[in-house]
C-alpha atoms as a PDB file:
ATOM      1  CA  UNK A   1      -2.359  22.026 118.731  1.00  0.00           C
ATOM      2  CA  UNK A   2      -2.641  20.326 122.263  1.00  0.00           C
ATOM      3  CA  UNK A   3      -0.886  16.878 122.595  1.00  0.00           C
ATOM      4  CA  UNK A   4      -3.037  13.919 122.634  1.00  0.00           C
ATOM      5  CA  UNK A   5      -3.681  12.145 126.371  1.00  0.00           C
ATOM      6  CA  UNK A   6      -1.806   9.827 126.964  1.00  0.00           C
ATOM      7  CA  UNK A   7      -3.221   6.509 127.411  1.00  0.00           C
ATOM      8  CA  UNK A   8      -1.910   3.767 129.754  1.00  0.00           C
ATOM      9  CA  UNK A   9      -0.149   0.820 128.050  1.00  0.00           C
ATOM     10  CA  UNK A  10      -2.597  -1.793 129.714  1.00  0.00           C
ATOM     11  CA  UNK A  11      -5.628  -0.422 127.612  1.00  0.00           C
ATOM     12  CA  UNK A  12      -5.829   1.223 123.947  1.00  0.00           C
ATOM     13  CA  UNK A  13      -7.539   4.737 122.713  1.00  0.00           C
ATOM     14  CA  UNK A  14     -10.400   2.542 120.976  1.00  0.00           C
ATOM     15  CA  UNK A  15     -11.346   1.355 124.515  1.00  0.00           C
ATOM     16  CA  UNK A  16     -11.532   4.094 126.121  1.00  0.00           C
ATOM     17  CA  UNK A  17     -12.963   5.881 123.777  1.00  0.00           C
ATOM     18  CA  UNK A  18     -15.852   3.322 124.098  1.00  0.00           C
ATOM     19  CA  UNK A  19     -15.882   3.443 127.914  1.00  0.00           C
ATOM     20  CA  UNK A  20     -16.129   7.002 127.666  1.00  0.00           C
ATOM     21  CA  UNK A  21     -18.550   7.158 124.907  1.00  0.00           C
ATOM     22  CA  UNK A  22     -21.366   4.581 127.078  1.00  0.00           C
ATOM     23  CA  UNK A  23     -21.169   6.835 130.034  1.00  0.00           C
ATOM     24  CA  UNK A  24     -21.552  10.203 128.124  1.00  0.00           C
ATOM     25  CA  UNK A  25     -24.872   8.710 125.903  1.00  0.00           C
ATOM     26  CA  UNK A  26     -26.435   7.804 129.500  1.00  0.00           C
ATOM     27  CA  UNK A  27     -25.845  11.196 130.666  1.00  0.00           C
ATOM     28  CA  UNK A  28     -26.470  12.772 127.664  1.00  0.00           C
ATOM     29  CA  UNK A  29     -29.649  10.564 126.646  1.00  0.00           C
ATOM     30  CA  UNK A  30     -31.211  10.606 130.399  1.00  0.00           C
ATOM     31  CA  UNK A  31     -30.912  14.446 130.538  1.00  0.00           C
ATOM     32  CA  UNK A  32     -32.302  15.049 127.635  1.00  0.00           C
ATOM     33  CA  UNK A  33     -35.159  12.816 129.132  1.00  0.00           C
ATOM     34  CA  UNK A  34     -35.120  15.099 132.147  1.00  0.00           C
ATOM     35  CA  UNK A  35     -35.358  18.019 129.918  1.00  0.00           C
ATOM     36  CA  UNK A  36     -38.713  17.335 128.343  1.00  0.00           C
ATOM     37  CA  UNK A  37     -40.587  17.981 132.276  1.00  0.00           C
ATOM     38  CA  UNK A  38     -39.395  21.436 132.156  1.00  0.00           C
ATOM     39  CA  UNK A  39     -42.544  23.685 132.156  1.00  0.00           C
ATOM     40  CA  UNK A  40     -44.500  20.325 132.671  1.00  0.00           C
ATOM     41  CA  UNK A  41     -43.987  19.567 136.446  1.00  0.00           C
ATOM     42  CA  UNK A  42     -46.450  18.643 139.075  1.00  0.00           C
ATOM     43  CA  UNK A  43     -45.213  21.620 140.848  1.00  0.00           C
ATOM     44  CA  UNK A  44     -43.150  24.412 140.671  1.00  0.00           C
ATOM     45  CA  UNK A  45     -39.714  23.541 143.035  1.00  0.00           C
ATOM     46  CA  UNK A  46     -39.960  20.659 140.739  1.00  0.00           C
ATOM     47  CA  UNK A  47     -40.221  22.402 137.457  1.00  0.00           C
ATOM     48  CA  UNK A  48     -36.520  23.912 138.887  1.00  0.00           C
ATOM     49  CA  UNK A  49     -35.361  20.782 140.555  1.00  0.00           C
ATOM     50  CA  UNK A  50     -35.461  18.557 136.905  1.00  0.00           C
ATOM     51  CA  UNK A  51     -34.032  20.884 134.519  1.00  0.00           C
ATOM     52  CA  UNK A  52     -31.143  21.133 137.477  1.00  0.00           C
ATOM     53  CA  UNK A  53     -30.741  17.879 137.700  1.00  0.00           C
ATOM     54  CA  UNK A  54     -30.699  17.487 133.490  1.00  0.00           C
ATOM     55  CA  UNK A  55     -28.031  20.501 133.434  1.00  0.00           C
ATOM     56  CA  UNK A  56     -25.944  18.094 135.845  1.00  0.00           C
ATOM     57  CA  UNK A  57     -26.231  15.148 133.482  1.00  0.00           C
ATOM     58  CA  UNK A  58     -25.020  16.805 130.364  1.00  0.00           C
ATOM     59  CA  UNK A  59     -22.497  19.055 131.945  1.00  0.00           C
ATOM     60  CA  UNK A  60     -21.082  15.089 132.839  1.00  0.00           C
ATOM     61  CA  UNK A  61     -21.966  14.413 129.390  1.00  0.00           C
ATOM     62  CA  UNK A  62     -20.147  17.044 127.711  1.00  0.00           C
ATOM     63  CA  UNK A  63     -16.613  16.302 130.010  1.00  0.00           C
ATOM     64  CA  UNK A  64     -16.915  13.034 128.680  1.00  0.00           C
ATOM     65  CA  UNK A  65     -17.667  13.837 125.308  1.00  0.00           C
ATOM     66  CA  UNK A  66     -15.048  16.389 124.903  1.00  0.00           C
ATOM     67  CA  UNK A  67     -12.524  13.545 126.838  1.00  0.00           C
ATOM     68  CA  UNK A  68     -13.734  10.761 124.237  1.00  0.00           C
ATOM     69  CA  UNK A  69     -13.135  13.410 121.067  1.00  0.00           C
ATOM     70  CA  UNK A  70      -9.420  14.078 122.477  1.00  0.00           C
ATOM     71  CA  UNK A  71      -8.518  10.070 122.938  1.00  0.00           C
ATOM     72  CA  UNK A  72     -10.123   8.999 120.010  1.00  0.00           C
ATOM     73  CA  UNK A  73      -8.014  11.726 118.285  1.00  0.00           C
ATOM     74  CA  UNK A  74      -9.931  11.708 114.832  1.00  0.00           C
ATOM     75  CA  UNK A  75     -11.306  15.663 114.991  1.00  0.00           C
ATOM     76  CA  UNK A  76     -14.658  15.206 116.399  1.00  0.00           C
ATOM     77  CA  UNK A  77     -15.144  18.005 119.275  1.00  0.00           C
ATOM     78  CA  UNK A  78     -17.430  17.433 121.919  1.00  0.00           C
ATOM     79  CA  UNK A  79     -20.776  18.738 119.494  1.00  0.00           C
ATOM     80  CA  UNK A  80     -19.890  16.492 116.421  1.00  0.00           C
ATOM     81  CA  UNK A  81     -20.110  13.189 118.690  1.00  0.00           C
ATOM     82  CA  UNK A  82     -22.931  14.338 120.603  1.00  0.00           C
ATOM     83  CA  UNK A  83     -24.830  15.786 118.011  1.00  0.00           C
ATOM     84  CA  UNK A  84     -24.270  13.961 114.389  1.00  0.00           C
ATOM     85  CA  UNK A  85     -23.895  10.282 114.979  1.00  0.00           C
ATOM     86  CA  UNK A  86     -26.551   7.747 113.898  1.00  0.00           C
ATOM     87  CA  UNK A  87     -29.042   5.902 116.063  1.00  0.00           C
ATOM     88  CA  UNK A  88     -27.068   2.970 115.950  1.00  0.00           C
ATOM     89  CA  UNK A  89     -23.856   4.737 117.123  1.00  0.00           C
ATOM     90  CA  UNK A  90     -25.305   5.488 120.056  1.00  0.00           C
ATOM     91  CA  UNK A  91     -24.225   3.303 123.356  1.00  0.00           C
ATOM     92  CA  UNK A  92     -26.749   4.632 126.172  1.00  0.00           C
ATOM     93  CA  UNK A  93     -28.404   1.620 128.503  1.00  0.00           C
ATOM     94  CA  UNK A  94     -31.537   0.957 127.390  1.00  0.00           C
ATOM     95  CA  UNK A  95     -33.132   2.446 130.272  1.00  0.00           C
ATOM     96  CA  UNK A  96     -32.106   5.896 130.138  1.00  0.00           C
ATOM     97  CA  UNK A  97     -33.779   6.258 126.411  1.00  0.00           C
ATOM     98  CA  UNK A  98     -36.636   5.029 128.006  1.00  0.00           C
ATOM     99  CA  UNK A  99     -39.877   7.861 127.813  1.00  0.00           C
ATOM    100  CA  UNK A 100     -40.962   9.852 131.030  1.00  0.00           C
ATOM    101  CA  UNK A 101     -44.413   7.957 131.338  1.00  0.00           C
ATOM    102  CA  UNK A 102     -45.567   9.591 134.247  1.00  0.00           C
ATOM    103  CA  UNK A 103     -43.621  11.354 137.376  1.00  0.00           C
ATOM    104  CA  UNK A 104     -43.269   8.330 139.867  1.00  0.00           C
ATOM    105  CA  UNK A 105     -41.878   6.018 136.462  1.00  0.00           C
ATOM    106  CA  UNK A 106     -39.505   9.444 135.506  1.00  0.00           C
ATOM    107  CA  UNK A 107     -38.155   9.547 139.858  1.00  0.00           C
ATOM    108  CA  UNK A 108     -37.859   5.637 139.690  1.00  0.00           C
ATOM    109  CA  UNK A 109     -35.867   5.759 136.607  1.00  0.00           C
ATOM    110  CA  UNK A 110     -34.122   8.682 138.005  1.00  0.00           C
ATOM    111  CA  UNK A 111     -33.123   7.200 141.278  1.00  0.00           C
ATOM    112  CA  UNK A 112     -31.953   3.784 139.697  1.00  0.00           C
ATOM    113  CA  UNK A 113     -29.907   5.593 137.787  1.00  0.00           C
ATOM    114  CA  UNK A 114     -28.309   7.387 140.182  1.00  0.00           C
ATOM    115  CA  UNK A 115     -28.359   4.616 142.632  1.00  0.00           C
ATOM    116  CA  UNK A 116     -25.593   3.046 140.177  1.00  0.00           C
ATOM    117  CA  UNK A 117     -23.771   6.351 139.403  1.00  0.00           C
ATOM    118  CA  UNK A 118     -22.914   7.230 142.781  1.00  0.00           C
ATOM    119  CA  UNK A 119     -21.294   3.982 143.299  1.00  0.00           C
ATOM    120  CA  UNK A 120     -18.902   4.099 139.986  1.00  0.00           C
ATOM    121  CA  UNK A 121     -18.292   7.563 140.390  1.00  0.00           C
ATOM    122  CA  UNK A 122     -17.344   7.213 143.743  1.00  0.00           C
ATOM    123  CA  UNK A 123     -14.626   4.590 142.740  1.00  0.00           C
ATOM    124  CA  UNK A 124     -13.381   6.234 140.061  1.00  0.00           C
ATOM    125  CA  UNK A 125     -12.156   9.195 142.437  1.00  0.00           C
ATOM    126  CA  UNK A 126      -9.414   7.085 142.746  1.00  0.00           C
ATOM    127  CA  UNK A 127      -8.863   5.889 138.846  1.00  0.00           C
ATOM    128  CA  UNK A 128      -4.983   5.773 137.752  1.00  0.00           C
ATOM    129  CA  UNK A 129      -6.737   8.563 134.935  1.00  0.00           C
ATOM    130  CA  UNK A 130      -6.370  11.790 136.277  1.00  0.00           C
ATOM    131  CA  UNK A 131      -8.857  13.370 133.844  1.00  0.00           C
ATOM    132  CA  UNK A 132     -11.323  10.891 134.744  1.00  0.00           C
ATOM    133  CA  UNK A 133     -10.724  11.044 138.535  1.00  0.00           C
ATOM    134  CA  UNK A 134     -11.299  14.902 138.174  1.00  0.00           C
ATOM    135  CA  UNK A 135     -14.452  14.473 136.748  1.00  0.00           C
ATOM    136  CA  UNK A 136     -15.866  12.145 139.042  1.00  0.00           C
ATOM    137  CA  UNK A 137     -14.998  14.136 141.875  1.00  0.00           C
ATOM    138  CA  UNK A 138     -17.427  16.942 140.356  1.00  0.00           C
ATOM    139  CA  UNK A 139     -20.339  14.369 139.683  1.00  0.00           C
ATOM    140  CA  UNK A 140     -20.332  12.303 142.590  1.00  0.00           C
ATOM    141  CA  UNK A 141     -21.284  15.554 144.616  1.00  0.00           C
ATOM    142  CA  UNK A 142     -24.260  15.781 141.991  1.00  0.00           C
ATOM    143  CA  UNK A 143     -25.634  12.733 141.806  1.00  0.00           C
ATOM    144  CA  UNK A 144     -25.606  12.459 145.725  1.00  0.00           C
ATOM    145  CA  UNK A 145     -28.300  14.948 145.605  1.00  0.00           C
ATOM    146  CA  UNK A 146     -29.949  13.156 142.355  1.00  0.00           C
ATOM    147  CA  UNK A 147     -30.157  10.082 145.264  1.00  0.00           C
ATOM    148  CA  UNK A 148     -31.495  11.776 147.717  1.00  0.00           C
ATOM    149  CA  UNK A 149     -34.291  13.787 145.716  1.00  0.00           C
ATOM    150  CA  UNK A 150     -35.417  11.121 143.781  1.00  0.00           C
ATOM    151  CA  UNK A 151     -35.535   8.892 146.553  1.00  0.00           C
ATOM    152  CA  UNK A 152     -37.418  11.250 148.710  1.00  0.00           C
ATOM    153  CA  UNK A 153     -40.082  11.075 146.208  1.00  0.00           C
ATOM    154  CA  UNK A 154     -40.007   7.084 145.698  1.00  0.00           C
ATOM    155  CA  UNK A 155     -40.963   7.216 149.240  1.00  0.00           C
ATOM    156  CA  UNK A 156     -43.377   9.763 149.365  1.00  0.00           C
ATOM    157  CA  UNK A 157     -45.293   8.410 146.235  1.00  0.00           C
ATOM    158  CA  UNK A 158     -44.970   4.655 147.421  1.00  0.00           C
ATOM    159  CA  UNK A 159     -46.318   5.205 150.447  1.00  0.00           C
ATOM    160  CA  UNK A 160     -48.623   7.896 149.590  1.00  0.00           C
ATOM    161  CA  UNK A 161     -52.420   7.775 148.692  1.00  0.00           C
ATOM    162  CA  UNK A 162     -53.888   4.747 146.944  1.00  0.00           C
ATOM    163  CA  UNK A 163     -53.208   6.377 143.020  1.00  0.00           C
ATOM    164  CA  UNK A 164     -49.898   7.178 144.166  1.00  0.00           C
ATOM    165  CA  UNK A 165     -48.414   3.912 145.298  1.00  0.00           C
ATOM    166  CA  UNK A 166     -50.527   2.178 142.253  1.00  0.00           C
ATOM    167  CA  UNK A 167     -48.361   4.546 139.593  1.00  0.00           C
ATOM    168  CA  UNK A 168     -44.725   4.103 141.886  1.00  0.00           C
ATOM    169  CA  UNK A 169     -45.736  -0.305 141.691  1.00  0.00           C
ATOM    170  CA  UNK A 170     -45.961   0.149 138.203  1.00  0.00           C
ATOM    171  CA  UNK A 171     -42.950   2.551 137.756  1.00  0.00           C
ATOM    172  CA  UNK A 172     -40.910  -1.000 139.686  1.00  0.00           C
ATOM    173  CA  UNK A 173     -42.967  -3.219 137.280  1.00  0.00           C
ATOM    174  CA  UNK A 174     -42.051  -1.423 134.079  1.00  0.00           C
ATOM    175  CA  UNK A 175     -38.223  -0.826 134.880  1.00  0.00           C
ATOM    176  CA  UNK A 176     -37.934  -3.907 136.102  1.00  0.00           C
ATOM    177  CA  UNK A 177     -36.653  -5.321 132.851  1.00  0.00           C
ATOM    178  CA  UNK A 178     -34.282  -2.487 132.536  1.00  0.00           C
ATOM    179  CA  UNK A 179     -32.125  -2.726 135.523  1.00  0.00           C
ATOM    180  CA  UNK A 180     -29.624  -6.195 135.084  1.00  0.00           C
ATOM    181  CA  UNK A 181     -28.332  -4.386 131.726  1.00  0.00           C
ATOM    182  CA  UNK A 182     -26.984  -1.822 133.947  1.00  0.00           C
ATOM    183  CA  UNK A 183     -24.370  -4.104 135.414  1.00  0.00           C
ATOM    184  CA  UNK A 184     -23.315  -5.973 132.364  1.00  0.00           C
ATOM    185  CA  UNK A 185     -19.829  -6.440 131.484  1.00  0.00           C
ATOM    186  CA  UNK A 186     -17.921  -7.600 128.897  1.00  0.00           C
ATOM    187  CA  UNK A 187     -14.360  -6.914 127.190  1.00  0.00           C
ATOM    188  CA  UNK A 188     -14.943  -2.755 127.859  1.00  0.00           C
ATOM    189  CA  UNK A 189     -15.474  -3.104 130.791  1.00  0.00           C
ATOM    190  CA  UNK A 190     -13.480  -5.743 131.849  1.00  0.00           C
ATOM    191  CA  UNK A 191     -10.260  -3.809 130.080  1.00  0.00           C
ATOM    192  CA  UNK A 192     -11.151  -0.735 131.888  1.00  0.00           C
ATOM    193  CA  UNK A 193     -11.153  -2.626 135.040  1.00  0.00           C
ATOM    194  CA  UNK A 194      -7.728  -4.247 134.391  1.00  0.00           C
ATOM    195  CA  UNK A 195      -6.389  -1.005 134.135  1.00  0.00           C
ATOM    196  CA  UNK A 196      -7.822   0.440 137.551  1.00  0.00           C
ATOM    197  CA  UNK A 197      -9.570   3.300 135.290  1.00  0.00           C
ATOM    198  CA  UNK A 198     -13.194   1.875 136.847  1.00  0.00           C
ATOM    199  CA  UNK A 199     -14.912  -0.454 138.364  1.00  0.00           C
ATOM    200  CA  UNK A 200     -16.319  -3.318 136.008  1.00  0.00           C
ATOM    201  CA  UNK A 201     -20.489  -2.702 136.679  1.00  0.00           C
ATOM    202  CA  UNK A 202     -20.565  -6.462 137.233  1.00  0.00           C
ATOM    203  CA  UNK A 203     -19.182  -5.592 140.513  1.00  0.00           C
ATOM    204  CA  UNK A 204     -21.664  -2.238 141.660  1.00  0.00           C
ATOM    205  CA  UNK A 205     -24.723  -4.672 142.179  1.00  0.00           C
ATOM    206  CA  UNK A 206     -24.308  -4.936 145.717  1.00  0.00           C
ATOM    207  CA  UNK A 207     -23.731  -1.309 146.366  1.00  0.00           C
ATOM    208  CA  UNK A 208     -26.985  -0.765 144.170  1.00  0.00           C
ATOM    209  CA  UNK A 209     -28.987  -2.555 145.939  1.00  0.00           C
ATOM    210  CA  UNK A 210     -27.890  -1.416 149.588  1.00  0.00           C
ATOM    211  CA  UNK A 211     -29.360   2.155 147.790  1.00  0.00           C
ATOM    212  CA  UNK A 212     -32.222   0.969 146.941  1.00  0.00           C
ATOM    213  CA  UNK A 213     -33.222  -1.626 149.398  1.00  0.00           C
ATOM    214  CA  UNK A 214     -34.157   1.210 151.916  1.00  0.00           C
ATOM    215  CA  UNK A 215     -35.724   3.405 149.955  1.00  0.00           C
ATOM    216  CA  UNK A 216     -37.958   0.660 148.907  1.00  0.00           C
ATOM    217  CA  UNK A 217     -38.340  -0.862 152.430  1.00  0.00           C
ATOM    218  CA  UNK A 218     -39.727   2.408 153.682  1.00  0.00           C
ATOM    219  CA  UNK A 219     -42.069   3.353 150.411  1.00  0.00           C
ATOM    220  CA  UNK A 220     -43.709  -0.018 151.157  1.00  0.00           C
ATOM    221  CA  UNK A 221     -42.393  -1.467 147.697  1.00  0.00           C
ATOM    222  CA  UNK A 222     -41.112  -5.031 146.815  1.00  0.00           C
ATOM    223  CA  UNK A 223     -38.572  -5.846 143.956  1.00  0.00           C
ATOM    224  CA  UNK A 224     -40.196  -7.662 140.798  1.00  0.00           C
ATOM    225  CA  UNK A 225     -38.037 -10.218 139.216  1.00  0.00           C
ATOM    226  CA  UNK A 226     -37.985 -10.766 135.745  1.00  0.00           C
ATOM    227  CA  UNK A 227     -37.007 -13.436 133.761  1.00  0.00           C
ATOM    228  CA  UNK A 228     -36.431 -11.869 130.335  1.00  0.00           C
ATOM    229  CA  UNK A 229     -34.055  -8.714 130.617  1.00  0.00           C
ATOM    230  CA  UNK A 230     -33.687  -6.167 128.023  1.00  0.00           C
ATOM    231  CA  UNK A 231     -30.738  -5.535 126.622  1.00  0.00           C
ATOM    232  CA  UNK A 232     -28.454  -4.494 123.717  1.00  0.00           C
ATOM    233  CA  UNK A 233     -28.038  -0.494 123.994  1.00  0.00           C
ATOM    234  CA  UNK A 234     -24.539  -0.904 124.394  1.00  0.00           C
ATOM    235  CA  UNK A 235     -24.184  -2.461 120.977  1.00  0.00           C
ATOM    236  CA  UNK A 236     -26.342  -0.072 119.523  1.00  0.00           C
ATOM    237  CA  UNK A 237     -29.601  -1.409 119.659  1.00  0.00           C
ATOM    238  CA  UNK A 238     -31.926   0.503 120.750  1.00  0.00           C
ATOM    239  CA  UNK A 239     -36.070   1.113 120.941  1.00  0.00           C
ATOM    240  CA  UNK A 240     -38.387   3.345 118.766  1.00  0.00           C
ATOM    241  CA  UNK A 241     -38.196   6.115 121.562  1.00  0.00           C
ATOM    242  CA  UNK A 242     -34.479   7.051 121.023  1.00  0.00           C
ATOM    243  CA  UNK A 243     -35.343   7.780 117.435  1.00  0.00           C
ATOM    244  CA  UNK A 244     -37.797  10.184 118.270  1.00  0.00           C
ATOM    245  CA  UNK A 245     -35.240  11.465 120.870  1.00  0.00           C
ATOM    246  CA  UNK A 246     -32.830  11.890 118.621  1.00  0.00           C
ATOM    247  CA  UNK A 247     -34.720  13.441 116.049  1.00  0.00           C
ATOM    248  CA  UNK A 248     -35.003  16.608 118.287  1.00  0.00           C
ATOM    249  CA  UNK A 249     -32.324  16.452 120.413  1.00  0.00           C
ATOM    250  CA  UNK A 250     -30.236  16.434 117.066  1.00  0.00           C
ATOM    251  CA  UNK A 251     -32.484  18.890 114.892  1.00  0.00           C
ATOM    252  CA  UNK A 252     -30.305  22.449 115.452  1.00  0.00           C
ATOM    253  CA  UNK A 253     -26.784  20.762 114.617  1.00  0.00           C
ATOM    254  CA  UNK A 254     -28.320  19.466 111.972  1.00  0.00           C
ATOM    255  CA  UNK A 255     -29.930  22.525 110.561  1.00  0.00           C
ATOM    256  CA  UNK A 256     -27.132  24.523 111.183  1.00  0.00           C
ATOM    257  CA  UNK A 257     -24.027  22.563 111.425  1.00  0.00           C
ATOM    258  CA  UNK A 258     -21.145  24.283 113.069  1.00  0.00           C
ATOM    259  CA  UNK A 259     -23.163  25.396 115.868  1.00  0.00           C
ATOM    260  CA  UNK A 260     -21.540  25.128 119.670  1.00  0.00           C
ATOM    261  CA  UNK A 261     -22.911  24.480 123.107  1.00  0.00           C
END
């Protein structure tokens, strides 16, 4: 039986274990999201380029999941935590549950997200946890592309043809609320600071927005403020969509529990 990680003395298994947990629902959750365009793409490089781009999400899903199983050192593997938790156990940002809508709402969503991956991952290269630092090293090369293909197509719808840049401005309008809950911290995240494991998200706003600022500069879009956030998937509370999520992401373990990725 392999040892259990070692943990540094400045923060406890519990909190990592929910550190790890939030990252590996928004990869898990958002790729799933991903998923559901395969076979239904505008066009065939990007009926390939999605599903990629999912399979890079829950491969960083599953490292964390299988990392979370081993620190919180109660017997769940990788599949029991992904798979067989309730709605309410589930710690994904509100934003990455959030359904497809159309394509320019599924690239915006896409590129946010990625716009405040790259960032974190980046810094947590150099986290005093090895096993975190070697995963990070792996996804920061992914979502670098994630960036740069969603982006591309930011641009190219938001400065495209009249329908196009009317679906992108709604895609900004719609997320809008979403985005501020992506840079919340509290006494996770704060911890996991404190113990140079990541950055606290409070702190990735500025990077975030020197992504996005660009990108939106040259696809002829403007930033809508909103006064009422949305918030609360990182205690668990979560929209009607992740229900219906879950219900399929969830439906083989279920059916046949036992089964392996």
């Amino acid at each position: 039986m392999a040892a259990a990680p070692s943990i540094a003395p400045s923060i406890s298994g519990e909190t990592l274990t929910a550190f790890l947990l939030r990252l590996a629902d928004d990869h898990l959750v958002l790729g799933h999201r991903l998923s559901e365009w395969c076979g239904h793409a505008p066009m065939l490089e990007e009926d390939l380029a999605m599903p990629n781009m999912a399979l890079d999400l829950i491969g960083q899903a599953r490292s964390l999941y299988q990392y979370a199983g081993e620190v919180e050192g109660k017997g769940r593997d990788e599949d029991q935590i992904a798979y067989v938790r309730r709605e309410r156990e589930y710690v994904n940002c509100l934003m990455a549950e959030r359904q497809n809508g159309d394509f320019a709402h599924t690239m915006l969503r896409q590129f946010y997200f990625a716009a405040l991956m790259l960032p974190l991952w980046q810094a947590m290269m150099t986290s005093t946890d090895e096993r975190l630092a070697g995963i990070a090293a792996k996804a920061e090369k992914e979502v670098a592309y994630h960036i740069r293909h969603a982006g591309e197509w930011v641009v190219r719808l938001g400065d495209g043809t009249e329908e196009s840049t009317r679906r992108m401005k709604a895609a900004v309008e719609a997320l809008a609320p979403y985005v501020d809950e992506l840079f919340e911290s509290d006494d996770v995240t704060r911890a996991v600071a404190e113990a140079g494991i990541a950055p606290d998200p409070s702190t990735l706003r500025p990077a975030f927005d020197a992504i996005v600022g660009p990108v939106f500069a040259e696809a002829g879009l403007e930033w809508v403020e909103t006064p009422y956030g949305q918030t609360g998937g990182r205690q668990g509370r979560h929209g009607e969509a992740l229900g219906f999520l879950l219900a399929e992401l969830q439906y083989m373990q279920r059916t046949y529990p036992g089964m392996t990725w």
